[in-house]
PDB file of N, CA and C in Angstrom:
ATOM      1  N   UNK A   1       0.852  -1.172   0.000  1.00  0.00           N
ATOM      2  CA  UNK A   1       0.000   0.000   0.000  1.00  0.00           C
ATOM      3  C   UNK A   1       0.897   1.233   0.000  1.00  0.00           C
ATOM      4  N   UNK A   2       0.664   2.023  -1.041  1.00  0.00           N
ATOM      5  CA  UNK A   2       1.358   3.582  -0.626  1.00  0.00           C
ATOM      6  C   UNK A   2       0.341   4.443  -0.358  1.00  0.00           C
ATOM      7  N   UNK A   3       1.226   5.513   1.006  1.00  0.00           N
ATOM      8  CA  UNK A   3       0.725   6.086   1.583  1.00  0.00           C
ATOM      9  C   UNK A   3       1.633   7.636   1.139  1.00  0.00           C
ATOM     10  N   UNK A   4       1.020   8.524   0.955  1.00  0.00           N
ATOM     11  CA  UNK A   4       1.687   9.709   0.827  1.00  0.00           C
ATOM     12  C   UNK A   4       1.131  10.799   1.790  1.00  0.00           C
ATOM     13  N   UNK A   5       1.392  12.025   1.616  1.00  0.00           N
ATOM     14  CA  UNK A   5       1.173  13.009   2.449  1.00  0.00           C
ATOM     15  C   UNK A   5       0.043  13.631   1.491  1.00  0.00           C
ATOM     16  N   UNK A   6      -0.972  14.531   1.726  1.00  0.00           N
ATOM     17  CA  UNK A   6      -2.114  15.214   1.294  1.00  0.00           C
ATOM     18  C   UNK A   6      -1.731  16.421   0.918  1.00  0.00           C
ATOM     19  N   UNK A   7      -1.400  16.905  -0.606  1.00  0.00           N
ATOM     20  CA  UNK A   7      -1.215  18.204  -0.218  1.00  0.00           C
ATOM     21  C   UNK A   7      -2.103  19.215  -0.639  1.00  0.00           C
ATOM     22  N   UNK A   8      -3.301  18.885  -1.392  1.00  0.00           N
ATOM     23  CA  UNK A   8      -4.405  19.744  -1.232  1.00  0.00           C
ATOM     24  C   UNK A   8      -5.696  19.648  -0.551  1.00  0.00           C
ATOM     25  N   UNK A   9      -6.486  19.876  -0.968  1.00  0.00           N
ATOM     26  CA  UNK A   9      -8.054  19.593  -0.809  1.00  0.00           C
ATOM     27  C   UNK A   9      -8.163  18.157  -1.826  1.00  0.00           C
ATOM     28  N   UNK A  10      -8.943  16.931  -1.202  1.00  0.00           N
ATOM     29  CA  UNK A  10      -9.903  16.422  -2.320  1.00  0.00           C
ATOM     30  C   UNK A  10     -10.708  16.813  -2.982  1.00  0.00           C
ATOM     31  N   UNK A  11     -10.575  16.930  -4.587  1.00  0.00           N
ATOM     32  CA  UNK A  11     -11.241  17.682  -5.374  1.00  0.00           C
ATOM     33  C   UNK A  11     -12.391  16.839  -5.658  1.00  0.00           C
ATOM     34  N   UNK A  12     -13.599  17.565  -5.413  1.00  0.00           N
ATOM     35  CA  UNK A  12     -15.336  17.038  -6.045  1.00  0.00           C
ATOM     36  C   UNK A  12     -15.904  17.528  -6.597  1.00  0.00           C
ATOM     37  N   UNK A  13     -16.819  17.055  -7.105  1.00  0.00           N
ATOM     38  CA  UNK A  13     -18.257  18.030  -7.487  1.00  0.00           C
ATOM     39  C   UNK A  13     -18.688  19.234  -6.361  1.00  0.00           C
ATOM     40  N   UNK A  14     -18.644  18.805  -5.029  1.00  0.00           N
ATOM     41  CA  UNK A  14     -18.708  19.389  -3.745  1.00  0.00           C
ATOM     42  C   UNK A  14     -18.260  20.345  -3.462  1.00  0.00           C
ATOM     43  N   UNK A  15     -17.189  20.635  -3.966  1.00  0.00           N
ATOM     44  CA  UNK A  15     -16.253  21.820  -3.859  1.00  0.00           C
ATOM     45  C   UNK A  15     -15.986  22.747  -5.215  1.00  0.00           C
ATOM     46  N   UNK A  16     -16.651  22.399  -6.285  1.00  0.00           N
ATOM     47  CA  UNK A  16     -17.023  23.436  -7.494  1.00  0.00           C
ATOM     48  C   UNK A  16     -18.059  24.008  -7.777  1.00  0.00           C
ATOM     49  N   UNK A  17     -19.300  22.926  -7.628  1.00  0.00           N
ATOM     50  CA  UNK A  17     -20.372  23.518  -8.217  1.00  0.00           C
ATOM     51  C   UNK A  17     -21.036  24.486  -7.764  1.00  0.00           C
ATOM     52  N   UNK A  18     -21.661  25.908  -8.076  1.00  0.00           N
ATOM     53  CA  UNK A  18     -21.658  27.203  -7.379  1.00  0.00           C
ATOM     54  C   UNK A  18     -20.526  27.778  -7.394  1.00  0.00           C
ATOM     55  N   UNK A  19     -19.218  27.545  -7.004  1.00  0.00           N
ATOM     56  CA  UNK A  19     -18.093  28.022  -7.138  1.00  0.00           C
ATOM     57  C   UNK A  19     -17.291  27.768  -8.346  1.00  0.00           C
ATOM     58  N   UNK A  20     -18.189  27.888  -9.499  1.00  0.00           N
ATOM     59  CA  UNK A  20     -17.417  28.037 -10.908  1.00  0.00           C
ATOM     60  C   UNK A  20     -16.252  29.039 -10.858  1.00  0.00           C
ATOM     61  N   UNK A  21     -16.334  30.121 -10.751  1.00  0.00           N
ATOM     62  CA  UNK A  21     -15.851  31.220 -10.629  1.00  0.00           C
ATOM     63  C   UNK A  21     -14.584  31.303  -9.997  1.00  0.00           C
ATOM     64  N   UNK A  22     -14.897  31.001  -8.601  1.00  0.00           N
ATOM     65  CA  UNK A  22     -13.464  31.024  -7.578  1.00  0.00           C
ATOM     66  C   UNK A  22     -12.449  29.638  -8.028  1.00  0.00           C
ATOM     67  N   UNK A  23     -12.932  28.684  -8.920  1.00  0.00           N
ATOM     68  CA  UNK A  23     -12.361  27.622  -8.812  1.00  0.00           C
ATOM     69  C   UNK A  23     -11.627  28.129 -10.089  1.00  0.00           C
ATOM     70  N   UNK A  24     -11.968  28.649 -10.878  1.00  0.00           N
ATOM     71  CA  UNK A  24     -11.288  28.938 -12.168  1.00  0.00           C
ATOM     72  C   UNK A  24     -10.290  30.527 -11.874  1.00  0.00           C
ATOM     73  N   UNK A  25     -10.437  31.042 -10.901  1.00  0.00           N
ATOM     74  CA  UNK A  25      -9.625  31.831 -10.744  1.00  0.00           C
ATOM     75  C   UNK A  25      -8.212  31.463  -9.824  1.00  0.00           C
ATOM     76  N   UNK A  26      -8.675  30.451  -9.703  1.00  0.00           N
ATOM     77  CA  UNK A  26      -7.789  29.609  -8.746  1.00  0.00           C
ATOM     78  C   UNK A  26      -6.752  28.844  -9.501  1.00  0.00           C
ATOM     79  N   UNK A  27      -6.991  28.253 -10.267  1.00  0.00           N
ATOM     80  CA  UNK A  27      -6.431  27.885 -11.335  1.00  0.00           C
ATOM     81  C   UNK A  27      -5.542  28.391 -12.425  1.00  0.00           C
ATOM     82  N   UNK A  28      -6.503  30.019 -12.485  1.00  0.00           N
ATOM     83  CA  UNK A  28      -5.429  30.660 -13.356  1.00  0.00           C
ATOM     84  C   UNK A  28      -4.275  31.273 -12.747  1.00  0.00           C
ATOM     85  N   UNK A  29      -4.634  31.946 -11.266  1.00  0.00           N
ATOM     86  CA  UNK A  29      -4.227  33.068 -10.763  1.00  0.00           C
ATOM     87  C   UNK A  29      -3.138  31.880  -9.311  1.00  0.00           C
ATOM     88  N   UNK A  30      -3.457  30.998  -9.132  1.00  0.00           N
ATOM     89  CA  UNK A  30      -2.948  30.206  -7.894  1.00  0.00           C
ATOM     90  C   UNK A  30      -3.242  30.628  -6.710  1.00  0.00           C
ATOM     91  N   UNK A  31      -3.008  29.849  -5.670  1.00  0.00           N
ATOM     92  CA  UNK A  31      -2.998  29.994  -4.153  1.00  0.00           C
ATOM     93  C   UNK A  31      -1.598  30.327  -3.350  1.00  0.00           C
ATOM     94  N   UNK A  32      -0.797  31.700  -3.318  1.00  0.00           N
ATOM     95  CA  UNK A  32       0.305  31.796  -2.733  1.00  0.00           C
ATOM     96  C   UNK A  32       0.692  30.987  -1.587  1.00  0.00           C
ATOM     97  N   UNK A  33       1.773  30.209  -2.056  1.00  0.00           N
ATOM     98  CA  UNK A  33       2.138  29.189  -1.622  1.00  0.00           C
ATOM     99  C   UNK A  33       1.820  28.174  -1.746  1.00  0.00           C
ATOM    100  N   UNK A  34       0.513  27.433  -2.162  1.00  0.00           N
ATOM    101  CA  UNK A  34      -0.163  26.554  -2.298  1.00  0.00           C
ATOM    102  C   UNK A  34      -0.156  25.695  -3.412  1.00  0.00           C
ATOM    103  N   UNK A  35      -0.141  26.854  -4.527  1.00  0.00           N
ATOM    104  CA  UNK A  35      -0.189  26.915  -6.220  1.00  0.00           C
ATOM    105  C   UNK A  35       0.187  27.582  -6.942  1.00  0.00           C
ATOM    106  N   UNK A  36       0.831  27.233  -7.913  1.00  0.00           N
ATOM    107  CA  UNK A  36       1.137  27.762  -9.195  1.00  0.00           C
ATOM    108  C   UNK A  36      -0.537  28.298  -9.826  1.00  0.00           C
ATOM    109  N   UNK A  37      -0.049  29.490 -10.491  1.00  0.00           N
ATOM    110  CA  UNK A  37      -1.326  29.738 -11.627  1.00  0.00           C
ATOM    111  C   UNK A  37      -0.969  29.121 -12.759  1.00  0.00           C
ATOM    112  N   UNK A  38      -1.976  29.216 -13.453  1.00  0.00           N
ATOM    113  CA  UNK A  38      -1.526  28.252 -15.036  1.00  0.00           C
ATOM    114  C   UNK A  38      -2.351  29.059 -15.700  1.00  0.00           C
ATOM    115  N   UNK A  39      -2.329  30.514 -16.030  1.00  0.00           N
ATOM    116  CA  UNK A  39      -2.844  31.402 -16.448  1.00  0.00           C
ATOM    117  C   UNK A  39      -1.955  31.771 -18.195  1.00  0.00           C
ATOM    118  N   UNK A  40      -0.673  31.096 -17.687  1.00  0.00           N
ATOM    119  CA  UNK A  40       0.269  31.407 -19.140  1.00  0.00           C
ATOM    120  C   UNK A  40       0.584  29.707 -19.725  1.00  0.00           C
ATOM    121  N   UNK A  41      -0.279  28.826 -19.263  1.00  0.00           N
ATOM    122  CA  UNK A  41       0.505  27.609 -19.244  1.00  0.00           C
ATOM    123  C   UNK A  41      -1.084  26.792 -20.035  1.00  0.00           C
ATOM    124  N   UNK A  42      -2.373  27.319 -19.956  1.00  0.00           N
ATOM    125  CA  UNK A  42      -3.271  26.618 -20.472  1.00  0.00           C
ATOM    126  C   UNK A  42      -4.092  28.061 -21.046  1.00  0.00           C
ATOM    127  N   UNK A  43      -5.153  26.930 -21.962  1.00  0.00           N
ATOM    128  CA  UNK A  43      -5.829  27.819 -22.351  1.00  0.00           C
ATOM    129  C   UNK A  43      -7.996  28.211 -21.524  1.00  0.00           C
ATOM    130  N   UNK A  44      -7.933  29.257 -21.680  1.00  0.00           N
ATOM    131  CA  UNK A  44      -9.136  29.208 -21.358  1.00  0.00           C
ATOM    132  C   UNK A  44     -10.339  27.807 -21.481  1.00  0.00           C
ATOM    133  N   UNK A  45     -10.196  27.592 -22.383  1.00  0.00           N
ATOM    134  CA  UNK A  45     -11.153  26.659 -22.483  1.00  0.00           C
ATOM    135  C   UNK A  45     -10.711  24.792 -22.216  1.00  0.00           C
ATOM    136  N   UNK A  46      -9.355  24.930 -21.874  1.00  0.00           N
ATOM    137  CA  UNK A  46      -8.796  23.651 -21.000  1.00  0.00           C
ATOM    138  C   UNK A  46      -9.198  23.998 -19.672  1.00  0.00           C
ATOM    139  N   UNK A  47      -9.003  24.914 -18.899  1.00  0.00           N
ATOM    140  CA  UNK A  47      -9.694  24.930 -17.664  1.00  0.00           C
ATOM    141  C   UNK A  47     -10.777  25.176 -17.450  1.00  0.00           C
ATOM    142  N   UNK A  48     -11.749  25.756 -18.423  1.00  0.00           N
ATOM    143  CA  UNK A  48     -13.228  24.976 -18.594  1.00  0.00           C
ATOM    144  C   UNK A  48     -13.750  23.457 -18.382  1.00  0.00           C
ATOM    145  N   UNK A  49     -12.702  22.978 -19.034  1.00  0.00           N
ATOM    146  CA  UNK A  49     -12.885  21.646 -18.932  1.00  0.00           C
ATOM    147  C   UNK A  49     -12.038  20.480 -18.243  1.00  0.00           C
ATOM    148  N   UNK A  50     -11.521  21.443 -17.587  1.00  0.00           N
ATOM    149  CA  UNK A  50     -11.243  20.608 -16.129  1.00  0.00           C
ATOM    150  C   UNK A  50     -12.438  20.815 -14.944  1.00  0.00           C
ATOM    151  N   UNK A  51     -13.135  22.120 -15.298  1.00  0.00           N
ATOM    152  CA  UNK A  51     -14.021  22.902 -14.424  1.00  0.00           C
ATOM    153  C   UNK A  51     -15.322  20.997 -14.438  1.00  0.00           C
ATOM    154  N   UNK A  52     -15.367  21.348 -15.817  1.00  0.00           N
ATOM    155  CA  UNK A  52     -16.726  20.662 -16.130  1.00  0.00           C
ATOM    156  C   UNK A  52     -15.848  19.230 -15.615  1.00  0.00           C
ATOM    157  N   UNK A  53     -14.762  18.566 -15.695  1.00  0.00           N
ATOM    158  CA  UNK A  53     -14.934  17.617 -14.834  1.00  0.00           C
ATOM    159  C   UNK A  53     -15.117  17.106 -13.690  1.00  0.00           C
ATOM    160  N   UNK A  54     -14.519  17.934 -12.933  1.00  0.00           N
ATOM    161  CA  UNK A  54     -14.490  18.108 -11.244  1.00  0.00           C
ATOM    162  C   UNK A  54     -16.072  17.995 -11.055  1.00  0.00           C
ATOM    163  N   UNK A  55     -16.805  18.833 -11.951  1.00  0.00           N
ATOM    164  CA  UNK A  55     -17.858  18.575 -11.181  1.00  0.00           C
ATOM    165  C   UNK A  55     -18.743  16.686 -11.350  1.00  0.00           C
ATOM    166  N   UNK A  56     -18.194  16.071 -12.307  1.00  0.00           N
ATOM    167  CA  UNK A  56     -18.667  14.772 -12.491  1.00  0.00           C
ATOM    168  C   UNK A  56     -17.887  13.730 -11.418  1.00  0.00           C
ATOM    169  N   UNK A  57     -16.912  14.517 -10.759  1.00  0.00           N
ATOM    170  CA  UNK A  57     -16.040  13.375  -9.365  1.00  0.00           C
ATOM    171  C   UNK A  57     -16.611  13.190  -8.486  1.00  0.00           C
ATOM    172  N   UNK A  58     -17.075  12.149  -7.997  1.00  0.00           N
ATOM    173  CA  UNK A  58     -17.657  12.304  -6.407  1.00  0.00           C
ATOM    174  C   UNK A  58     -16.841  12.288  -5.171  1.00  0.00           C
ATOM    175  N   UNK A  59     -17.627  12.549  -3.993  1.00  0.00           N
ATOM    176  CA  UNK A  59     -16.402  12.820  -2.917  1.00  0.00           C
ATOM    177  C   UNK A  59     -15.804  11.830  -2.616  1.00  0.00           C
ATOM    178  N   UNK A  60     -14.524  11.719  -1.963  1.00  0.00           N
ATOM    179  CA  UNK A  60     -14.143  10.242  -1.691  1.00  0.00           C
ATOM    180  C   UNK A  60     -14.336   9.607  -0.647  1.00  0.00           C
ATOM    181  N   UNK A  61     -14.541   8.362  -0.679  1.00  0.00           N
ATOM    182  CA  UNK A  61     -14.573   8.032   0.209  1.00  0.00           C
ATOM    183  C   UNK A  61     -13.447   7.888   1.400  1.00  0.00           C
ATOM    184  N   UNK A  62     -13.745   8.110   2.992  1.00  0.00           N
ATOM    185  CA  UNK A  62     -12.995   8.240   3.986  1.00  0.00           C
ATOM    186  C   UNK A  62     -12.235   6.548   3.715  1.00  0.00           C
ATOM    187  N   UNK A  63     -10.780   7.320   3.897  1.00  0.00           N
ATOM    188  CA  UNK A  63      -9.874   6.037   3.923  1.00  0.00           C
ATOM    189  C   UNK A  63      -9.884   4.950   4.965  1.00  0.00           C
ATOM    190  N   UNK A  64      -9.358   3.378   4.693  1.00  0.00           N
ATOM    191  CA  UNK A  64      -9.241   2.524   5.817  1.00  0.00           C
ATOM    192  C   UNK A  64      -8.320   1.749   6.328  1.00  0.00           C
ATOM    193  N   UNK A  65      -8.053   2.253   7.384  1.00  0.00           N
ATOM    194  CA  UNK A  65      -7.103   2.321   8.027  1.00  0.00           C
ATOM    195  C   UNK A  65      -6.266   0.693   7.981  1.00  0.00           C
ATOM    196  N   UNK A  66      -4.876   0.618   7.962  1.00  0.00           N
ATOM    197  CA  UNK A  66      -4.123  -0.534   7.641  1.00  0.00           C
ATOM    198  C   UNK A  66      -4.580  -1.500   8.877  1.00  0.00           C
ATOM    199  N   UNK A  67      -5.025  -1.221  10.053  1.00  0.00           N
ATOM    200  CA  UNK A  67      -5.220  -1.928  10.499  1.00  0.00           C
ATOM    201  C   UNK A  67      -6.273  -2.590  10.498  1.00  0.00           C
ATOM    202  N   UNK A  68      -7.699  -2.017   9.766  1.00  0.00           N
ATOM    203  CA  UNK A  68      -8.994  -2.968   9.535  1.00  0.00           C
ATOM    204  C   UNK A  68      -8.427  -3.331   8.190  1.00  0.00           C
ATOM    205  N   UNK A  69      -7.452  -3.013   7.941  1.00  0.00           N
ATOM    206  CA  UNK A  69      -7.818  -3.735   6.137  1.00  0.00           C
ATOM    207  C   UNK A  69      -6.903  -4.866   6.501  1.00  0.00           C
ATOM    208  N   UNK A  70      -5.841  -5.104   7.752  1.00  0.00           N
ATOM    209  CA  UNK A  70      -5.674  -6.460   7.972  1.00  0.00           C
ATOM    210  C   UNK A  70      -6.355  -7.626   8.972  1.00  0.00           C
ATOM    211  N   UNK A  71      -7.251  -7.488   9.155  1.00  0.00           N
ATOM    212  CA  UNK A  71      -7.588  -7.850  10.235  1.00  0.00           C
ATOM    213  C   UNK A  71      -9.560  -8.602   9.753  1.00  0.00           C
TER     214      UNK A  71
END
């Protein structure tokens, strides 16, 4: 099993829809420190359509822990 460290938010439907706007400015413009913008690196209508996928992800499910998954 690999285990890594978290370094954003889990991205969902949950966390875009209504927030078209902030999510795409987020994207272009970044989160200091957090993120790079990709404002010179994609085009408008690629992060449209990352927009429109996020919202088809569902949330994830809460992870389980190594010790019920041996046991």
């Amino acid at each position: 099993m690999v285990i890594s460290k978290q370094y954003g938010p889990f991205l969902s439907r949950d966390k875009v829809v209504g927030r078209e706007g902030a999510v795409r400015s987020t994207i272009m413009d970044g989160e200091t420190g957090l993120m790079p913008g990709f404002r010179y690196g994609m085009e408008p209508v690629q992060v449209e359509a990352i927009i429109e996928y996020l919202k088809t992800v569902e949330k994830p499910k809460p992870p389980v822990s190594s010790w019920i998954a041996e046991r």
